[in-house]
C-alpha atoms as a PDB file:
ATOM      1  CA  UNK A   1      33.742  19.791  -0.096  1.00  0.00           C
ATOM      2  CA  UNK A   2      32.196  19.910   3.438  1.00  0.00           C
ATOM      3  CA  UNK A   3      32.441  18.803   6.656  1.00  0.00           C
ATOM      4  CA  UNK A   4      30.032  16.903   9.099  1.00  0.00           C
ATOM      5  CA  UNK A   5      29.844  18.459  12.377  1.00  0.00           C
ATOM      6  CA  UNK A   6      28.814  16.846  15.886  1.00  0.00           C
ATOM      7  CA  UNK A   7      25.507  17.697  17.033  1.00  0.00           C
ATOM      8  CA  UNK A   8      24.852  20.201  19.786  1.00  0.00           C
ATOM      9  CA  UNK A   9      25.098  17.626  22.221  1.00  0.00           C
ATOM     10  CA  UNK A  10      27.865  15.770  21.070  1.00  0.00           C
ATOM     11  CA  UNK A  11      30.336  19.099  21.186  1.00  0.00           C
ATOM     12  CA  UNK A  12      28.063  22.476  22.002  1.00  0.00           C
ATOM     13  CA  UNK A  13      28.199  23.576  18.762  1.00  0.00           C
ATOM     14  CA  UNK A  14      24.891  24.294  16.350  1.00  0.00           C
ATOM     15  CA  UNK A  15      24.635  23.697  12.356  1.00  0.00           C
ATOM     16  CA  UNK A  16      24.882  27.106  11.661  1.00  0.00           C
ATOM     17  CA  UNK A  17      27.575  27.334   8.668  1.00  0.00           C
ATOM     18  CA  UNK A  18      26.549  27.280   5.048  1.00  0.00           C
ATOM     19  CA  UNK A  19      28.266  23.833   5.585  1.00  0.00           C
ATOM     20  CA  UNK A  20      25.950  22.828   7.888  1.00  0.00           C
ATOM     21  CA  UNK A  21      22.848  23.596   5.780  1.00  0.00           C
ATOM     22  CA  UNK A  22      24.211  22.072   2.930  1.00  0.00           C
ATOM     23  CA  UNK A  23      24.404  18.717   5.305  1.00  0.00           C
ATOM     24  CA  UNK A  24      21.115  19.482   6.527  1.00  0.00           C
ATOM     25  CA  UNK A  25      19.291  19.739   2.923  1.00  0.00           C
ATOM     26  CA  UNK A  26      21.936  16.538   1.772  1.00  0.00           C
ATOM     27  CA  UNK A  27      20.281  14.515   4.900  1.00  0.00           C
ATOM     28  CA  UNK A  28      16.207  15.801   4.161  1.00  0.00           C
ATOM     29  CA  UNK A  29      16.759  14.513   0.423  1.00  0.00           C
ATOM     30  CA  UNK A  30      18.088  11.095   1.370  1.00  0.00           C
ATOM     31  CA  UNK A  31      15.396  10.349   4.056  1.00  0.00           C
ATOM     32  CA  UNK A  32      12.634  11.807   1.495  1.00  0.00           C
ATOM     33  CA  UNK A  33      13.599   8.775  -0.746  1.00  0.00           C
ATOM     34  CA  UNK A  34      13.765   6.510   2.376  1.00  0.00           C
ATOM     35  CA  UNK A  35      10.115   7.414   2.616  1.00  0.00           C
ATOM     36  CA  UNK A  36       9.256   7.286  -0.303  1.00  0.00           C
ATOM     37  CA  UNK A  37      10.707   3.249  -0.995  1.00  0.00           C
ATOM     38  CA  UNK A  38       9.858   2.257   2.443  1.00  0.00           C
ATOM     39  CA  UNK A  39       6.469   4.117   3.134  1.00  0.00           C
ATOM     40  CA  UNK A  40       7.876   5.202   6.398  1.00  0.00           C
ATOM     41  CA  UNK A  41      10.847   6.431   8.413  1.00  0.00           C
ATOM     42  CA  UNK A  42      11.176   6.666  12.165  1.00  0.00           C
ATOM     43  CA  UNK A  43      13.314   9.152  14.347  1.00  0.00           C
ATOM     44  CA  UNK A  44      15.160   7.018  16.168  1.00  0.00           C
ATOM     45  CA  UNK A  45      16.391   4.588  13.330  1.00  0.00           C
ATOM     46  CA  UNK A  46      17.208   8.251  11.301  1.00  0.00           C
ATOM     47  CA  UNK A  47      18.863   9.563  14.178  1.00  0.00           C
ATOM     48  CA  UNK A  48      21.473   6.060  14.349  1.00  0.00           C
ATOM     49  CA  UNK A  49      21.910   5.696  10.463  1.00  0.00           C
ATOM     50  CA  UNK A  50      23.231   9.648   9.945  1.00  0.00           C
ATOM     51  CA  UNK A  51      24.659   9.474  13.678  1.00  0.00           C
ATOM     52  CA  UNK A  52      22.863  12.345  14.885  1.00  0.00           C
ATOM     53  CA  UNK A  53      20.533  13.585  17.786  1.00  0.00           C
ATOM     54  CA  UNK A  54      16.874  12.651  17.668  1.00  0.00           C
ATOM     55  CA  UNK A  55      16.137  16.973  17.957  1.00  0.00           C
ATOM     56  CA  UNK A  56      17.960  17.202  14.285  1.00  0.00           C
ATOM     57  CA  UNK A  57      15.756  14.741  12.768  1.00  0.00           C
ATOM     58  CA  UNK A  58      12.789  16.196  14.512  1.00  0.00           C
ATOM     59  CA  UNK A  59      13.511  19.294  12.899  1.00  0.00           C
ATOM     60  CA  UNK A  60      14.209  17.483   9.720  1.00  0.00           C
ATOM     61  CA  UNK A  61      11.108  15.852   9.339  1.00  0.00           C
ATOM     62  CA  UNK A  62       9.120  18.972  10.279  1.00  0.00           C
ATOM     63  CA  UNK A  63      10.841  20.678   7.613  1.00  0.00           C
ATOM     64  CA  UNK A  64       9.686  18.261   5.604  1.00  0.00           C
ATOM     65  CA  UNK A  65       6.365  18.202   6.749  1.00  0.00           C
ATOM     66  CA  UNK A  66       5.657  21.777   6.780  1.00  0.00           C
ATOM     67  CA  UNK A  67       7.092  21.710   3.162  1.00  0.00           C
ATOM     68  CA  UNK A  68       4.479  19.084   1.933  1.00  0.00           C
ATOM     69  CA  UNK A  69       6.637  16.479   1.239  1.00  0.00           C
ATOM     70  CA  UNK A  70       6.255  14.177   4.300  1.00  0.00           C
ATOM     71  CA  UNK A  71       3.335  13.748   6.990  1.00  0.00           C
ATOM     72  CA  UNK A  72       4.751  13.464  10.918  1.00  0.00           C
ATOM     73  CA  UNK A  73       3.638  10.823  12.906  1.00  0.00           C
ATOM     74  CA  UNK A  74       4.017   9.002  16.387  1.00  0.00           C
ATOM     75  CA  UNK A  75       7.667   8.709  16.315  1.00  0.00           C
ATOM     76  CA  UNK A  76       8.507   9.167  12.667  1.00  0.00           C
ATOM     77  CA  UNK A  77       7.203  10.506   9.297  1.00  0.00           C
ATOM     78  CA  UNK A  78       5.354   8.778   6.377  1.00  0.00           C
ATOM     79  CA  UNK A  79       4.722   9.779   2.917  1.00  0.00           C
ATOM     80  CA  UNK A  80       1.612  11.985   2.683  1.00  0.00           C
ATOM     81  CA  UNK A  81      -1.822  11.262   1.844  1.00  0.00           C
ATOM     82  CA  UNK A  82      -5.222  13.119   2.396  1.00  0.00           C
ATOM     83  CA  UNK A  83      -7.996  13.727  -0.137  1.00  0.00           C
ATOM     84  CA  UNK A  84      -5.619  12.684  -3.312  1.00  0.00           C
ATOM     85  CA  UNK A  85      -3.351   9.794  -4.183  1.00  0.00           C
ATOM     86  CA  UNK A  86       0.595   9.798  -4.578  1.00  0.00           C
ATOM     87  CA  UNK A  87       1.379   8.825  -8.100  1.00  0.00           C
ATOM     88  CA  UNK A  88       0.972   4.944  -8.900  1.00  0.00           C
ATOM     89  CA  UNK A  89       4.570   5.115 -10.191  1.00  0.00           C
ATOM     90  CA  UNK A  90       5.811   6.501  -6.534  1.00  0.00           C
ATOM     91  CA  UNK A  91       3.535   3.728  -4.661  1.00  0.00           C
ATOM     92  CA  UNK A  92       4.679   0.668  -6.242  1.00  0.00           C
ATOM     93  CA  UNK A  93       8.310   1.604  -5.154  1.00  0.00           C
ATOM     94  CA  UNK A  94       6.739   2.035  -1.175  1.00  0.00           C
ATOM     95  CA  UNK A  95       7.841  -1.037   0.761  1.00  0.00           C
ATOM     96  CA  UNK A  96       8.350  -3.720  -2.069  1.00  0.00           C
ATOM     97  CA  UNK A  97       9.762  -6.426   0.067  1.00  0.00           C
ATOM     98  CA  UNK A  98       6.763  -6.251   2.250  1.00  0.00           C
ATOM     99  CA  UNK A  99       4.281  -6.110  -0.951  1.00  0.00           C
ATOM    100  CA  UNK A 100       5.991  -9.281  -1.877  1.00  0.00           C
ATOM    101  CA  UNK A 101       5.994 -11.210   1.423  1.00  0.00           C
ATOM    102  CA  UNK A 102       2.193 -10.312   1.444  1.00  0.00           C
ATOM    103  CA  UNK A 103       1.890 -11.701  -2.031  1.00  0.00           C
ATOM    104  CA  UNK A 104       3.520 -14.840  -1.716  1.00  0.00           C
ATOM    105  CA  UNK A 105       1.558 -15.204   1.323  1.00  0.00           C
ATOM    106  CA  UNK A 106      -2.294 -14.688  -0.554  1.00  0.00           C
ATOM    107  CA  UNK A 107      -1.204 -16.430  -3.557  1.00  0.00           C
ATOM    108  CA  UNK A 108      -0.057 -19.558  -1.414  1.00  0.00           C
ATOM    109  CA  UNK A 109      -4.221 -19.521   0.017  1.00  0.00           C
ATOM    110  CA  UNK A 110      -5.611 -19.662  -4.036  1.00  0.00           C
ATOM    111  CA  UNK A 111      -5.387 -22.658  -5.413  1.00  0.00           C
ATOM    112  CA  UNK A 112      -5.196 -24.170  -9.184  1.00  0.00           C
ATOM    113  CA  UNK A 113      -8.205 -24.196 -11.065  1.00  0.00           C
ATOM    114  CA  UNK A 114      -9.741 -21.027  -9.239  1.00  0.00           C
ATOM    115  CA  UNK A 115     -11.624 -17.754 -10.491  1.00  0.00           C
ATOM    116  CA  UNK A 116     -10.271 -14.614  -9.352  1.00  0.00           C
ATOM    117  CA  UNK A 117     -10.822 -11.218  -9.344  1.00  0.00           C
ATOM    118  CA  UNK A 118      -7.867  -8.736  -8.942  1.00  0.00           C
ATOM    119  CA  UNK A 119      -8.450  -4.906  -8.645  1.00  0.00           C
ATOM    120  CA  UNK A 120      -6.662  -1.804  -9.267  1.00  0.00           C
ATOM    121  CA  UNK A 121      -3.475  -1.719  -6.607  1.00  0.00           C
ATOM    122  CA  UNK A 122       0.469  -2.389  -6.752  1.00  0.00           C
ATOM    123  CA  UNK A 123       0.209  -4.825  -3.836  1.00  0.00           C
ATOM    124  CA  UNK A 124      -2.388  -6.808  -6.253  1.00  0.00           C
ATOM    125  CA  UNK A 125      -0.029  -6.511  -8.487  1.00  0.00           C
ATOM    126  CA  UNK A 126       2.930  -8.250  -6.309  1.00  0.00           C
ATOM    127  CA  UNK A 127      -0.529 -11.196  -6.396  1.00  0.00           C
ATOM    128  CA  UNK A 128      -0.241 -11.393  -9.770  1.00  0.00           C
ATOM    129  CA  UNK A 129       3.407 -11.670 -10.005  1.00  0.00           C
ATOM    130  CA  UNK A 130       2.979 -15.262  -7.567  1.00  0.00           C
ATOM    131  CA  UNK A 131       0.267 -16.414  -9.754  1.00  0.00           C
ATOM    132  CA  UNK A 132       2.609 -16.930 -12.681  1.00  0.00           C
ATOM    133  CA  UNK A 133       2.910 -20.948 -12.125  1.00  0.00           C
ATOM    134  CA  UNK A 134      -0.626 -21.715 -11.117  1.00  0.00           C
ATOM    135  CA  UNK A 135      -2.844 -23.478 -13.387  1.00  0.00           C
ATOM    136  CA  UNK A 136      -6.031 -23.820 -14.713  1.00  0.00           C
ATOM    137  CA  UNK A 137      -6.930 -19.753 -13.562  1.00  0.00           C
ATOM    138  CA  UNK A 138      -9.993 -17.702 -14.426  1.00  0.00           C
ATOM    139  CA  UNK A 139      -8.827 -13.968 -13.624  1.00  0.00           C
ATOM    140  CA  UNK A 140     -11.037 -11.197 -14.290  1.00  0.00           C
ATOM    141  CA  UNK A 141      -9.432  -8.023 -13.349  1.00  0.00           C
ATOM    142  CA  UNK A 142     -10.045  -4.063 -13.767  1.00  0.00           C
ATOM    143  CA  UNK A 143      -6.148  -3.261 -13.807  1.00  0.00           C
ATOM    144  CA  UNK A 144      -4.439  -3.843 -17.109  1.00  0.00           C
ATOM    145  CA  UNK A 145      -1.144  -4.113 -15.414  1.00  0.00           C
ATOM    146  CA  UNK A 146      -2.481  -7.335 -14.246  1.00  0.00           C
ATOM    147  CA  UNK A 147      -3.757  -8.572 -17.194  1.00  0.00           C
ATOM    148  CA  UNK A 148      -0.124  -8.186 -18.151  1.00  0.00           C
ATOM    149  CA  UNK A 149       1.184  -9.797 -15.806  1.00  0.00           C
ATOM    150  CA  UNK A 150      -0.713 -13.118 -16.057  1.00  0.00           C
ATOM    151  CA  UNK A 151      -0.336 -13.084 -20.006  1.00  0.00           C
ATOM    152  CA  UNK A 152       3.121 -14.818 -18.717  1.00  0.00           C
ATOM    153  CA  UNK A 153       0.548 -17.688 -17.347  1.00  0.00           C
ATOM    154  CA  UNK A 154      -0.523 -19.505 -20.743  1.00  0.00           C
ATOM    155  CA  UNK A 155      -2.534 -21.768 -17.994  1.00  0.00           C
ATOM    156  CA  UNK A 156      -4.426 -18.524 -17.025  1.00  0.00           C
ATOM    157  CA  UNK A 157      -7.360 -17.418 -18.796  1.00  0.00           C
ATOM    158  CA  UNK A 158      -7.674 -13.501 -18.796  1.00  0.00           C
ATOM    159  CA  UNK A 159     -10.761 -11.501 -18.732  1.00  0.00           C
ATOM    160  CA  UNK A 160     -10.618  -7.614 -18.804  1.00  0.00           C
ATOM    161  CA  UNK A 161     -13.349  -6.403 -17.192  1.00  0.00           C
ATOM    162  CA  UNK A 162     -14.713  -3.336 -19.773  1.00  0.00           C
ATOM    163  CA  UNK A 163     -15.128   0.118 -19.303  1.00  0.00           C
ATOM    164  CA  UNK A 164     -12.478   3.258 -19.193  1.00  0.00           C
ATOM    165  CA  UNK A 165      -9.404   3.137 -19.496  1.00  0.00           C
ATOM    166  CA  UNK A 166      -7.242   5.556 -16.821  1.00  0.00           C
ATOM    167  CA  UNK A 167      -4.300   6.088 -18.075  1.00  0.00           C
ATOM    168  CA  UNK A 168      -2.058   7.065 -14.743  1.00  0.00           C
ATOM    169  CA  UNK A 169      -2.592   3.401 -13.540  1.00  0.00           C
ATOM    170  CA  UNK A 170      -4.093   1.062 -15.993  1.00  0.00           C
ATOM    171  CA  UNK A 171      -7.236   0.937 -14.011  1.00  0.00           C
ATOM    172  CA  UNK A 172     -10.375   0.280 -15.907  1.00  0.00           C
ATOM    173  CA  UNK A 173     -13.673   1.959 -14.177  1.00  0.00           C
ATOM    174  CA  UNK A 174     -16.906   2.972 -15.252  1.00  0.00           C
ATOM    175  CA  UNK A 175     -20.695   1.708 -15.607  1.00  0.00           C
ATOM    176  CA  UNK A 176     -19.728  -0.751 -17.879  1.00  0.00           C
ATOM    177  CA  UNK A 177     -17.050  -2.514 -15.866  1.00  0.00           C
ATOM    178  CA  UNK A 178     -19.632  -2.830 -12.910  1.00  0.00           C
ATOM    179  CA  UNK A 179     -22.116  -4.603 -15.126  1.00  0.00           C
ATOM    180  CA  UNK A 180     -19.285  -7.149 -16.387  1.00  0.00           C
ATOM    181  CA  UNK A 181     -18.222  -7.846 -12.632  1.00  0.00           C
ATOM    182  CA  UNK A 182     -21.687  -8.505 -11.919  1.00  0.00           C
ATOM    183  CA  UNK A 183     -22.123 -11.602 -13.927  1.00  0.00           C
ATOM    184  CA  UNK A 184     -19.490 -13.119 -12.457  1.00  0.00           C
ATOM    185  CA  UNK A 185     -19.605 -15.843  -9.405  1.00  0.00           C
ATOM    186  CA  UNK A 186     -16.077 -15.730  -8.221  1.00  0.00           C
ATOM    187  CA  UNK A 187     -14.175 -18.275  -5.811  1.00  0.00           C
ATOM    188  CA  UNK A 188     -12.065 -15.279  -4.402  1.00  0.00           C
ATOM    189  CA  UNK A 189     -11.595 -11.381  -4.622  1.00  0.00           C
ATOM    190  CA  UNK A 190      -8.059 -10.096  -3.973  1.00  0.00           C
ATOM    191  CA  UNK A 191      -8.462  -6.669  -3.332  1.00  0.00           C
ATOM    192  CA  UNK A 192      -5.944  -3.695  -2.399  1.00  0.00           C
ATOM    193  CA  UNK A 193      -7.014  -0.494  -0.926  1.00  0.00           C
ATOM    194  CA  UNK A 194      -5.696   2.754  -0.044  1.00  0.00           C
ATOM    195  CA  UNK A 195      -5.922   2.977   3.490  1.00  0.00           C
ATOM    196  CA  UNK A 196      -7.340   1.229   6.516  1.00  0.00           C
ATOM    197  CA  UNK A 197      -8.378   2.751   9.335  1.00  0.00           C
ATOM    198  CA  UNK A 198      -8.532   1.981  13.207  1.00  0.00           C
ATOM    199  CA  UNK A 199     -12.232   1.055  13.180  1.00  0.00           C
ATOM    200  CA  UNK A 200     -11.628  -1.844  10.434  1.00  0.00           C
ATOM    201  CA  UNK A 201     -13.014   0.224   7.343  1.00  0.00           C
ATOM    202  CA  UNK A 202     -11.333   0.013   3.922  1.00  0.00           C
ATOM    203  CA  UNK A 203     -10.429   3.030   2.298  1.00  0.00           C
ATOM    204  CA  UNK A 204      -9.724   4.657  -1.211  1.00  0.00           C
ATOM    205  CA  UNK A 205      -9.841   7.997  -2.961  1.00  0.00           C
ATOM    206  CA  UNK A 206     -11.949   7.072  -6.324  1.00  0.00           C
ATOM    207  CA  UNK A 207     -15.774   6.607  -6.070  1.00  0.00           C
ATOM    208  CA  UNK A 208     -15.412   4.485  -9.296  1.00  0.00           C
ATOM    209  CA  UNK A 209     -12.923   2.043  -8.045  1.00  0.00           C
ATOM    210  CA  UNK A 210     -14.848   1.598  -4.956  1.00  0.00           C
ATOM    211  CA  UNK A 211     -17.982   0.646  -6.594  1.00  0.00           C
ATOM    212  CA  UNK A 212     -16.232  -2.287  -9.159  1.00  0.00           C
ATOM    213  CA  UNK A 213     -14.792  -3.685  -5.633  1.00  0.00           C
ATOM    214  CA  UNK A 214     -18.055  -3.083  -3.693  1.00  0.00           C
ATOM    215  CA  UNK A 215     -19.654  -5.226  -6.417  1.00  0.00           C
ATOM    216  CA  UNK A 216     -16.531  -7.620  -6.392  1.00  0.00           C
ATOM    217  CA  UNK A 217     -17.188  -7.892  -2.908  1.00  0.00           C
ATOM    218  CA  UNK A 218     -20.945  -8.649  -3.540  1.00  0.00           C
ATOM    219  CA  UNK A 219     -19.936 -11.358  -5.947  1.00  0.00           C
ATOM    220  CA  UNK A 220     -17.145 -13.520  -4.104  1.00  0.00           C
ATOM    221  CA  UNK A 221     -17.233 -16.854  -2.485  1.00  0.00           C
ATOM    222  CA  UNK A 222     -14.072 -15.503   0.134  1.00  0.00           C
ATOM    223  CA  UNK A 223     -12.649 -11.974  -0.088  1.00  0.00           C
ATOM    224  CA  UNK A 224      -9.289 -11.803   0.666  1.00  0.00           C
ATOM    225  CA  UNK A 225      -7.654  -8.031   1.278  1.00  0.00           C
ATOM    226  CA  UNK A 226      -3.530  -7.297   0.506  1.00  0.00           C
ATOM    227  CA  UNK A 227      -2.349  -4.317   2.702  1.00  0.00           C
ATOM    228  CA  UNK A 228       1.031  -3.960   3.463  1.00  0.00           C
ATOM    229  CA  UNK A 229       2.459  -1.380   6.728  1.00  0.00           C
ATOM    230  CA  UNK A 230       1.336   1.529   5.186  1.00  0.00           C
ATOM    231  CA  UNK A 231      -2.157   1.178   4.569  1.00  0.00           C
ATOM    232  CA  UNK A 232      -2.801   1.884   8.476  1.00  0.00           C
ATOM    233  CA  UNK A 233      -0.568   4.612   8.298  1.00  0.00           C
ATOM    234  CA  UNK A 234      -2.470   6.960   5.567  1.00  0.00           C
ATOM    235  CA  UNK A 235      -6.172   7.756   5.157  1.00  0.00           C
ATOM    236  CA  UNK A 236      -8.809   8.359   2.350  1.00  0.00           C
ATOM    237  CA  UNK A 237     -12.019  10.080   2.108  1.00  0.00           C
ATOM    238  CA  UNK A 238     -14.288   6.662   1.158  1.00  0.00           C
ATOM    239  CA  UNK A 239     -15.134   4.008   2.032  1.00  0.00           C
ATOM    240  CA  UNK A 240     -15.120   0.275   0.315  1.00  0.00           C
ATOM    241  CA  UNK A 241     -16.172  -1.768   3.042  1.00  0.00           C
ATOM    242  CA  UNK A 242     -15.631  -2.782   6.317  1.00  0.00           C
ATOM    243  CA  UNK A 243     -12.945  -5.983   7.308  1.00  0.00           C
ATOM    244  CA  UNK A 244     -16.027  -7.245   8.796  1.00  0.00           C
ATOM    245  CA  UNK A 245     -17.099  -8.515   4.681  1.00  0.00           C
ATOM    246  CA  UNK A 246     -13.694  -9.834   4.286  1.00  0.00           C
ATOM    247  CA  UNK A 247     -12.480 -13.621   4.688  1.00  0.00           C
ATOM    248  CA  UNK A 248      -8.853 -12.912   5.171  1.00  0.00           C
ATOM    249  CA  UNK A 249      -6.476 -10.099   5.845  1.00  0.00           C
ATOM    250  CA  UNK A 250      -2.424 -10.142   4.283  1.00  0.00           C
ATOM    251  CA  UNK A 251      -0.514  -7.657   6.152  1.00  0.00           C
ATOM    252  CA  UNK A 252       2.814  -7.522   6.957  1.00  0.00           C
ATOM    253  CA  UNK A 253       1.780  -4.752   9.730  1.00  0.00           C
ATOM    254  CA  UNK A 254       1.606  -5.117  13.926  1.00  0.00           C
ATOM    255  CA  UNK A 255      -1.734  -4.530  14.191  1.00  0.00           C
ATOM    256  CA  UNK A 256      -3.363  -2.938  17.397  1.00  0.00           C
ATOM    257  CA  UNK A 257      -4.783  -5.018  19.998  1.00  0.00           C
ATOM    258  CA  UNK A 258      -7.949  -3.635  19.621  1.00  0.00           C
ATOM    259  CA  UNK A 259      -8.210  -3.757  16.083  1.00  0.00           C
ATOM    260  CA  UNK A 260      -7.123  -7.942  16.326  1.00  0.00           C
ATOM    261  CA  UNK A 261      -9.776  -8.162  18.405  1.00  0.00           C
ATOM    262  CA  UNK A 262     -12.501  -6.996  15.875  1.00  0.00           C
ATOM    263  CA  UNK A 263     -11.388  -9.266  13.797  1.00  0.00           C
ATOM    264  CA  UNK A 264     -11.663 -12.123  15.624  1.00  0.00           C
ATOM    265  CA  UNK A 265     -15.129 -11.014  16.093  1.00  0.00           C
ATOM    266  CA  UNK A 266     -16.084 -10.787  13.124  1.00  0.00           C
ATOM    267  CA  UNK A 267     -14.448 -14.126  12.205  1.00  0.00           C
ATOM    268  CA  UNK A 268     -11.960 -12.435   9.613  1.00  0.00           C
ATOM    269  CA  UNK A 269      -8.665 -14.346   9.345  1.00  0.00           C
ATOM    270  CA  UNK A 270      -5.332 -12.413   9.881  1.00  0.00           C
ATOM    271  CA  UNK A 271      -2.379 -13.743   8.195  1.00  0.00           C
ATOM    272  CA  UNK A 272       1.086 -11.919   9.125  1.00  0.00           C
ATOM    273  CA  UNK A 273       3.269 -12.286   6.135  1.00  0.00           C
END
């Protein structure tokens, strides 16, 4: 058993008793998996819901950050990304509520008797799930979690696009699933990515998924991207495309003035789930 103590400011004293740590490491684990199903955690809300001063969750989430396990940022910390991907497993858990708002949001813009393509990404998945009661669908797809999915939908016709099989996602990649893709004429794309960054460019860590959506892209009446809050948090090393080729952005994120701007430039809707 052990006791909470006030912060330094509350009642001068410091956690400096084995009591204290044990709070300290109690607190880091609980906003790890904050992080982790949210995508993101902020000082100030961290600092109300442990009832603590915003210096002890500073030094939390630098602990945390130095450790690997959680990347600062402007007031708050998100789950870390660089050159590889977080397990698909640990990403379909970040910010489901959002994922789903988003979804409901694309799937409302599709209508019955439409050909889709649907690549790898659990936000395209959340698509999939609000697909289940249209009819009449043509859905090619490189994710075989999708495919899944939409084998609830006996009014949707399934097509896996070929190739290899990756077994950490379901994602099918490869020469042959570009040449499949490619004879395709498809009313929409609905495409996730793994980051998006302040200049409008998709991102994504796998030179083979960004070449099926690159063609996907290539090969779509209106392209329509899903990104929930956390896609303009992270970054990747590639690049898909630019918002510029979309039709319509799903996002459930404020975006920057600047980068609303672009996109009314470029005459690419933005649709705030």
């Amino acid at each position: 058993m052990f006791i909470r103590l006030n912060t330094p400011q509350k009642c001068g004293v410091k956690e400096v008793t084995k009591g204290g740590a044990m709070v300290s490491n109690f607190r880091q684990k609980e906003i790890l998996e904050l992080a982790r199903k949210d995508g993101k955690v902020t000082v100030d809300g961290l600092a109300e819901l442990y009832d603590v001063t915003v210096q002890t969750i500073r030094r939390d989430l630098s602990e945390l950050a130095d450790s690997g396990r959680l990347q600062r940022v402007h007031g708050g910390a998100v789950v870390p990304s660089g050159v590889v991907n977080i397990q698909y497993e640990e990403r379909r858990r970040l910010n489901e509520d959002g994922k789903k708002s988003i979804a409901v949001r694309c799937a409302q813009e599709i209508p019955n008797g439409a050909s889709v393509f649907m690549n790898i990404g659990t936000t395209t998945e959340a698509v999939a799930h609000e697909l289940l009661d249209h009819e009449n669908l043509l859905v090619v797809t490189n994710n075989l979690n999708i495919a899944n999915i939409l084998a609830a939908n006996h009014s949707c016709e399934i097509i896996l696009a070929g190739g290899v099989l990756r077994r950490a996602d379901g994602g099918i990649v490869g020469g042959l699933t570009v040449e499949m893709v490619k004879q395709f004429k498809f009313d929409y794309s609905v495409l996730g990515c793994s980051a998006i960054d302040a200049d409008g460019d998709l991102l994504d860590f796998d030179g083979q998924e960004i070449i099926v959506s690159s063609t996907a892209i290539k090969r779509s009446r209106k392209v329509m991207v899903v990104a929930d809050q956390n896609k303009f948090e992270r970054k990747a090393p590639l690049t898909i495309c630019s918002l510029s080729d979309v039709t319509m952005l799903f996002t459930d994120a404020n975006l920057s003035k600047q980068l609303v701007a672009d996109c009314t430039a470029w005459g690419t809707e933005v649709v705030v789930a």
